[in-house]
C-alpha atoms as a PDB file:
ATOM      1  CA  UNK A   1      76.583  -4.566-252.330  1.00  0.00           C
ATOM      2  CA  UNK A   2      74.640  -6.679-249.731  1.00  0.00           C
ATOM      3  CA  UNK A   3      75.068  -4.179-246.752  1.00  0.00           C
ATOM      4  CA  UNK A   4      71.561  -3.807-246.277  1.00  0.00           C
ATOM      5  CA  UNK A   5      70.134  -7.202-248.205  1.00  0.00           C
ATOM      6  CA  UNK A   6      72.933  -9.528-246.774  1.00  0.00           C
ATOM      7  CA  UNK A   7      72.670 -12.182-243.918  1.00  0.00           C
ATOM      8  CA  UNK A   8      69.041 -13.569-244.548  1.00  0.00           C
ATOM      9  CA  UNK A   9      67.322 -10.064-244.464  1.00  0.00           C
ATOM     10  CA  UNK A  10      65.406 -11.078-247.282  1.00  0.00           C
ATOM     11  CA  UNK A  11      63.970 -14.308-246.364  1.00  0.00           C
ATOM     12  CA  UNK A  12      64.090 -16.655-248.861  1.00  0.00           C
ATOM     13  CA  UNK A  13      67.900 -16.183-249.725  1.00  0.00           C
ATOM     14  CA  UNK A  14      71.077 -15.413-248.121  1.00  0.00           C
ATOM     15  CA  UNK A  15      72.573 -12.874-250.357  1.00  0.00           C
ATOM     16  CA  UNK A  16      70.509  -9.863-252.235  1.00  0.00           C
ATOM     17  CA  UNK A  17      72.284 -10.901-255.280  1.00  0.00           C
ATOM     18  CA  UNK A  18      70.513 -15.150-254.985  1.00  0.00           C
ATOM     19  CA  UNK A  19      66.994 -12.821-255.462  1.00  0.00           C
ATOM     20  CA  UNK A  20      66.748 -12.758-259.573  1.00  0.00           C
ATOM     21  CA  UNK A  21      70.137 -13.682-260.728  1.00  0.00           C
ATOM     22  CA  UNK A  22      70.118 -17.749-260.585  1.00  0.00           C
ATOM     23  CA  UNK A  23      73.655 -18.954-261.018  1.00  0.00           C
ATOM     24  CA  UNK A  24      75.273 -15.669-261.162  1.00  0.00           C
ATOM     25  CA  UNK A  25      78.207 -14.919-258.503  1.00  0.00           C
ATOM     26  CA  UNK A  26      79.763 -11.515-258.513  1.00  0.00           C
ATOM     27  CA  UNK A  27      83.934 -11.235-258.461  1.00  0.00           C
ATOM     28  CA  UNK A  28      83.669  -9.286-255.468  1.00  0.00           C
ATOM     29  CA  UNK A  29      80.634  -8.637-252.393  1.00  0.00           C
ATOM     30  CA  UNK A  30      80.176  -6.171-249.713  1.00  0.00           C
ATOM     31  CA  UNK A  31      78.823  -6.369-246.771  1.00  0.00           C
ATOM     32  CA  UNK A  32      78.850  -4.238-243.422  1.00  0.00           C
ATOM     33  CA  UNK A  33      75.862  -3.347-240.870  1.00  0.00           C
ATOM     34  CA  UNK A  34      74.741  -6.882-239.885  1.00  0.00           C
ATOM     35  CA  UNK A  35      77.787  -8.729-239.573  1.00  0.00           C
ATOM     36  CA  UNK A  36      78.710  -6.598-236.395  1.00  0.00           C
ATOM     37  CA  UNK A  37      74.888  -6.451-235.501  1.00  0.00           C
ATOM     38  CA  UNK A  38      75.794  -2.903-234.031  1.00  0.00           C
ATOM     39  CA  UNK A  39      79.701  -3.661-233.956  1.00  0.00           C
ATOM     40  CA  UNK A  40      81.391  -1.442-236.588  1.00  0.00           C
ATOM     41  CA  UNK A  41      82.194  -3.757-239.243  1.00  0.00           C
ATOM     42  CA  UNK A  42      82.295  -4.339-243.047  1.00  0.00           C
ATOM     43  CA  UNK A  43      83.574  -7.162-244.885  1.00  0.00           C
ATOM     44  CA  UNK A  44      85.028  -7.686-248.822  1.00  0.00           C
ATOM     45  CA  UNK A  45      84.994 -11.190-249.934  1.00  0.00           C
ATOM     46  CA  UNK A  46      86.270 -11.802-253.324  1.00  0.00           C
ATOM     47  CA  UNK A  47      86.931 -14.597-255.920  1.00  0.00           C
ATOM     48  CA  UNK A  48      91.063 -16.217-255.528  1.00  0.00           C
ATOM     49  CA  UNK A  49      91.774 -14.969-258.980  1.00  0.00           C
ATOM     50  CA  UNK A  50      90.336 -11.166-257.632  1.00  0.00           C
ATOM     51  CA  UNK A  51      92.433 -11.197-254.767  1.00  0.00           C
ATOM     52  CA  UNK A  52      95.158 -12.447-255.791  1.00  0.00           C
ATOM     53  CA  UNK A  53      95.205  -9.613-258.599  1.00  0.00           C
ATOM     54  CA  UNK A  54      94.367  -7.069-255.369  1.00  0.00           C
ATOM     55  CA  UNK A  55      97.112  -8.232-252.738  1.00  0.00           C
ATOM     56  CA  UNK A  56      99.520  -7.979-255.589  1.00  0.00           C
ATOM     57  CA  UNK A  57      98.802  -4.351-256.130  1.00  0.00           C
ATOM     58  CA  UNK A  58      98.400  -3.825-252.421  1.00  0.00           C
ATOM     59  CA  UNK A  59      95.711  -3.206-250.222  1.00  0.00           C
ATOM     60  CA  UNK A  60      94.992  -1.467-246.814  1.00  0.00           C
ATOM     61  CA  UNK A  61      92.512  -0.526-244.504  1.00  0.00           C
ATOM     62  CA  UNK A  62      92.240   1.216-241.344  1.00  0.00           C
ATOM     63  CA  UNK A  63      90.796  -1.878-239.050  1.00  0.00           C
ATOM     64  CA  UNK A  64      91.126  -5.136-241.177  1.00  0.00           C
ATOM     65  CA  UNK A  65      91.828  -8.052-239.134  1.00  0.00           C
ATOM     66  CA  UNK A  66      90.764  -6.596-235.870  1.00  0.00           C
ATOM     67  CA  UNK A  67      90.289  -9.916-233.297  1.00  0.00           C
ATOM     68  CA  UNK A  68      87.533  -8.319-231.803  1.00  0.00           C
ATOM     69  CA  UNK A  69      85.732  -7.079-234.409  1.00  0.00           C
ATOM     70  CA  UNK A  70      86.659 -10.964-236.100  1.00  0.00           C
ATOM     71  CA  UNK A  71      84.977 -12.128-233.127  1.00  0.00           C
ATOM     72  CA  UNK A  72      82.013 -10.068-233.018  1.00  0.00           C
ATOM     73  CA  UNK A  73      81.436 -10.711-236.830  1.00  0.00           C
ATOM     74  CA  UNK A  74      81.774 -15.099-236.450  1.00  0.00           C
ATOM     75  CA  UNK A  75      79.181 -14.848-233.621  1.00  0.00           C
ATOM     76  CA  UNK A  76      76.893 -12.942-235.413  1.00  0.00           C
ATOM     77  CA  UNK A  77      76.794 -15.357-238.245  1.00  0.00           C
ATOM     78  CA  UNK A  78      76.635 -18.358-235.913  1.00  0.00           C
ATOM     79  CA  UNK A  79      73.558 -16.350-233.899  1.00  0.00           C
ATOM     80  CA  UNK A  80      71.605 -15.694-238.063  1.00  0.00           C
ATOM     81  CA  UNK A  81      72.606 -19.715-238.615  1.00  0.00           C
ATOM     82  CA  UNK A  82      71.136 -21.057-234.831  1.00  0.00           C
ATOM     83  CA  UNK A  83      68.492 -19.212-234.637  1.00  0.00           C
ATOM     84  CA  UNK A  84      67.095 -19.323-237.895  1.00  0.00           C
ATOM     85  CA  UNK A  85      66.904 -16.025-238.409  1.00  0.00           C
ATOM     86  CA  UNK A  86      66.138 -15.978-242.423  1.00  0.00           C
ATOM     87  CA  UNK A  87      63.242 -18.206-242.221  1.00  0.00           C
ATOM     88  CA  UNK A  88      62.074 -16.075-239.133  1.00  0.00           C
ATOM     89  CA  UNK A  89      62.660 -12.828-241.450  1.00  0.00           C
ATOM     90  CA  UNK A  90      60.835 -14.222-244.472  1.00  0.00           C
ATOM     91  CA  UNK A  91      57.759 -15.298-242.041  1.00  0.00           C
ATOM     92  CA  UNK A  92      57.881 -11.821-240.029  1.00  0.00           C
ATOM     93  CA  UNK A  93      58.230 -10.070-243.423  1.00  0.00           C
ATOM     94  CA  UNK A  94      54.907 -11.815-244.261  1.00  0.00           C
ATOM     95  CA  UNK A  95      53.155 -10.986-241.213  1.00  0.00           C
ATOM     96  CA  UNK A  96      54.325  -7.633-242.288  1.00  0.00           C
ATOM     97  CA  UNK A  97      52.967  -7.518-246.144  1.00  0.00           C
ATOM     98  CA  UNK A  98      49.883  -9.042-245.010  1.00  0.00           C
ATOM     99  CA  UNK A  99      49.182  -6.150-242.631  1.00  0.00           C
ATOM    100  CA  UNK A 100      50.238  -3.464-245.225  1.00  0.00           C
ATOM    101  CA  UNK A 101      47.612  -5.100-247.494  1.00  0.00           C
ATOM    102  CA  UNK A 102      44.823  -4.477-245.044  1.00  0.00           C
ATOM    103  CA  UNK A 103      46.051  -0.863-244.646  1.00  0.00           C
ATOM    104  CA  UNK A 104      45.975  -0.332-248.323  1.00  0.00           C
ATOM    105  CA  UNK A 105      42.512  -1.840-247.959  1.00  0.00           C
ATOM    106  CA  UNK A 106      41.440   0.431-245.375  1.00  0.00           C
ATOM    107  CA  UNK A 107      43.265   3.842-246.695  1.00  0.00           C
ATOM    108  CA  UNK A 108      42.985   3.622-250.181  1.00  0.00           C
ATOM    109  CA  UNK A 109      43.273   6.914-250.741  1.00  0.00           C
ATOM    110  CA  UNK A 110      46.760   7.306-248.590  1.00  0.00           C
ATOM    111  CA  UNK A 111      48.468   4.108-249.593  1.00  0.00           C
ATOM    112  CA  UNK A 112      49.734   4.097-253.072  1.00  0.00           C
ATOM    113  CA  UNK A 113      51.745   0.438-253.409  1.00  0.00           C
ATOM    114  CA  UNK A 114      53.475  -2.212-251.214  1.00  0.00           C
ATOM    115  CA  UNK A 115      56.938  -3.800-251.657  1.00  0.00           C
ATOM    116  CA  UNK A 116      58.964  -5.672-250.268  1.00  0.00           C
ATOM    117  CA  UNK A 117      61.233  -9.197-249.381  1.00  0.00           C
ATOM    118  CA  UNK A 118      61.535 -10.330-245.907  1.00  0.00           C
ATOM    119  CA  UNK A 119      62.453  -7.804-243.472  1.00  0.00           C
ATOM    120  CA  UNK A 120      63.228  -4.996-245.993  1.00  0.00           C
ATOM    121  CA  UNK A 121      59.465  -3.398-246.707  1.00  0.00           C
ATOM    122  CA  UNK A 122      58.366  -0.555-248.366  1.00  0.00           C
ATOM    123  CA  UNK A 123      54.864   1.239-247.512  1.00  0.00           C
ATOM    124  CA  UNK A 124      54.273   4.284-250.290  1.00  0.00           C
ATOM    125  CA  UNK A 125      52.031   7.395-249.781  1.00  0.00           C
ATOM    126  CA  UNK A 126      50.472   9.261-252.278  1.00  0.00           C
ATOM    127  CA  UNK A 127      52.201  12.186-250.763  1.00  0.00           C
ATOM    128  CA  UNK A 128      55.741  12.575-249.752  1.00  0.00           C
ATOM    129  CA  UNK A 129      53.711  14.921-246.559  1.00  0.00           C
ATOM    130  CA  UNK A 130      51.668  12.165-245.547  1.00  0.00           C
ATOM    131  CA  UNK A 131      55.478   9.947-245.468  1.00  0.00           C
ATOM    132  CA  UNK A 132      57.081  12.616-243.155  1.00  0.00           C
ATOM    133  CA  UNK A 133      54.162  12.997-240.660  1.00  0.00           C
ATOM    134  CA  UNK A 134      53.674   9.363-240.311  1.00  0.00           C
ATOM    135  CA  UNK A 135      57.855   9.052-240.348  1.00  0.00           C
ATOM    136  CA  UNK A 136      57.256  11.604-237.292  1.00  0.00           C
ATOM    137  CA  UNK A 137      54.276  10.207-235.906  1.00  0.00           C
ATOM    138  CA  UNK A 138      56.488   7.094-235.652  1.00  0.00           C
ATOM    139  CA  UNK A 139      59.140   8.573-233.692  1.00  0.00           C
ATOM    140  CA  UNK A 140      57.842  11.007-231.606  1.00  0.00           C
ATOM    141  CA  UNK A 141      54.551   9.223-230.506  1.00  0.00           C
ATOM    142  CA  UNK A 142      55.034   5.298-230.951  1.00  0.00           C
ATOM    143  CA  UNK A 143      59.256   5.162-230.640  1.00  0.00           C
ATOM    144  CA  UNK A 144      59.251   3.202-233.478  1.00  0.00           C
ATOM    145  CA  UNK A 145      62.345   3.855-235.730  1.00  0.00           C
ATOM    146  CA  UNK A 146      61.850   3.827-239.587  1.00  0.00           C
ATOM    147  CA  UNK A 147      63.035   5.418-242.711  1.00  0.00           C
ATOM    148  CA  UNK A 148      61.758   7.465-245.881  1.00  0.00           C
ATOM    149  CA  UNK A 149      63.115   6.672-249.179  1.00  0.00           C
ATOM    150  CA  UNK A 150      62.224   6.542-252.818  1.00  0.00           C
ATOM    151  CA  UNK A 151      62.688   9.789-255.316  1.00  0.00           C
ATOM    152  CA  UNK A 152      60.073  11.653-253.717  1.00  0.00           C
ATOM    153  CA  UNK A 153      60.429  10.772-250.573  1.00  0.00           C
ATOM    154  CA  UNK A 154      56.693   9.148-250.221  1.00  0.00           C
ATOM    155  CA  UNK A 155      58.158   5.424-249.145  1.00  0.00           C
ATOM    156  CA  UNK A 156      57.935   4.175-245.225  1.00  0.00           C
ATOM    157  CA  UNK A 157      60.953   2.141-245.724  1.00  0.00           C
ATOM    158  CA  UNK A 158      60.642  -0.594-242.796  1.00  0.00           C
ATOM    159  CA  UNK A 159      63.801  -2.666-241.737  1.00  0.00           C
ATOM    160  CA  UNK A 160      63.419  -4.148-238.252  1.00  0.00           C
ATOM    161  CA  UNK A 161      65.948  -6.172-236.209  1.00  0.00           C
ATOM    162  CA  UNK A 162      65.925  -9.821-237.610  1.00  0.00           C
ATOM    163  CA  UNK A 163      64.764 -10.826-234.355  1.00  0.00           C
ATOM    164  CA  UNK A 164      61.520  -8.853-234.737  1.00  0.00           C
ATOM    165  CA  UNK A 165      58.868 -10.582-232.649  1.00  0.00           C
ATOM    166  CA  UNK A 166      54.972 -11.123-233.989  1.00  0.00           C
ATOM    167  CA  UNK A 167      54.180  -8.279-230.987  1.00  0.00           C
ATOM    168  CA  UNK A 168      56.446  -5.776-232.262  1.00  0.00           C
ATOM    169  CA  UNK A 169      55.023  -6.445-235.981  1.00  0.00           C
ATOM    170  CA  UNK A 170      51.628  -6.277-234.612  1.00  0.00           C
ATOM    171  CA  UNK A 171      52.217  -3.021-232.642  1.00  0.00           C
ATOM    172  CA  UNK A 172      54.023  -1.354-235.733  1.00  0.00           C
ATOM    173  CA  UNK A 173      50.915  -1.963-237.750  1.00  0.00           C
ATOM    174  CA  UNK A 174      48.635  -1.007-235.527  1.00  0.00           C
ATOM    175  CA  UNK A 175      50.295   2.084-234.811  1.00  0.00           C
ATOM    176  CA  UNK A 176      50.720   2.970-238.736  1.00  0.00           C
ATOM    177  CA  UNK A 177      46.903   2.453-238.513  1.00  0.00           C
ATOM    178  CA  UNK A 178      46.644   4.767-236.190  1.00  0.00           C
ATOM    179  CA  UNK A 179      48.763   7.345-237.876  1.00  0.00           C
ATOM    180  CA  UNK A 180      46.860   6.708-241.578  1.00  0.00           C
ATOM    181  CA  UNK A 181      43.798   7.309-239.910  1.00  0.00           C
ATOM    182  CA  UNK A 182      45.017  10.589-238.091  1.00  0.00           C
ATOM    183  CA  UNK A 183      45.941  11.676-241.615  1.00  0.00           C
ATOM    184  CA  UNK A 184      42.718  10.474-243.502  1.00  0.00           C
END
């Protein structure tokens, strides 16, 4: 399933799957999300001897082979590949991890761990309460658009557009300093 890790998102490889599985290749990969960038679009791509075993037992789908959506999909990938947009993901993701190391400096008490590849980060609370008001905080005061994840709901889950500038990394940190400190 690379819907969310696919297309360079992580940096330092192309496909979630490259990350700690050397030499393994799955039978069959999904992807969807940032193939459209926006457009709504997924993607199967499977091994000959898999599809071949699928077409023969049928297959359909509500949109596949759409020219547009074709379209749409072979720019985006030609956009990730000219622009460079893995290496500039793994470098932003950096920018990013070295700024949620400072605020785990400076709010030890608030920031329980850091993780994170490229541009798919994770910033945990303590508190699942402190995750929601900052989640808020985000929104309503800074218009910056994250998520909350993990079991208890105490992760900042952070996963900008690939074409992320250092400003907009600089302006989410500050502002998440802002916020720890309003909840300090």
């Amino acid at each position: 399933d690379e819907v969310q890790t696919g297309f360079g998102r992580l940096g330092d490889c192309y496909w979630g799957f490259e990350k700690d599985h050397d030499g393994v290749c799955p039978d069959i990969l999904v992807c969807a999300k940032s193939i459209g960038n926006g457009w709504p679009i997924g993607a199967v791509v499977m091994k000959k001897e898999v599809a071949e075993k699928v077409v023969g037992g049928g297959y359909f789908n509500t949109f596949g082979g759409n020219p547009v959506a074709m379209a749409v999909a072979l720019e985006t990938l030609k956009v990730i590949d000219e622009e460079n947009l893995q290496e500039h993901s793994r470098v932003m993701g950096e920018r990013f991890l070295a700024g949620f190391h400072s605020l785990k400096k400076d709010h030890p008490t608030l920031v329980k761990s850091i993780r994170g590849r490229g541009l798919m980060l994770g910033l945990e609370l303590y508190e699942p309460a402190h995750a929601l008001a900052a989640l808020n905080a985000c929104y309503t005061k800074h218009n910056i658009l994250i998520g909350r994840g993990g079991p208890t709901g105490a992760v900042l889950r952070i996963k900008p557009p690939m074409c992320i500038t250092a400003e907009d990394v600089d302006y989410t940190l500050e502002c998440l300093s802002t916020i720890l400190k309003q909840l300090n």
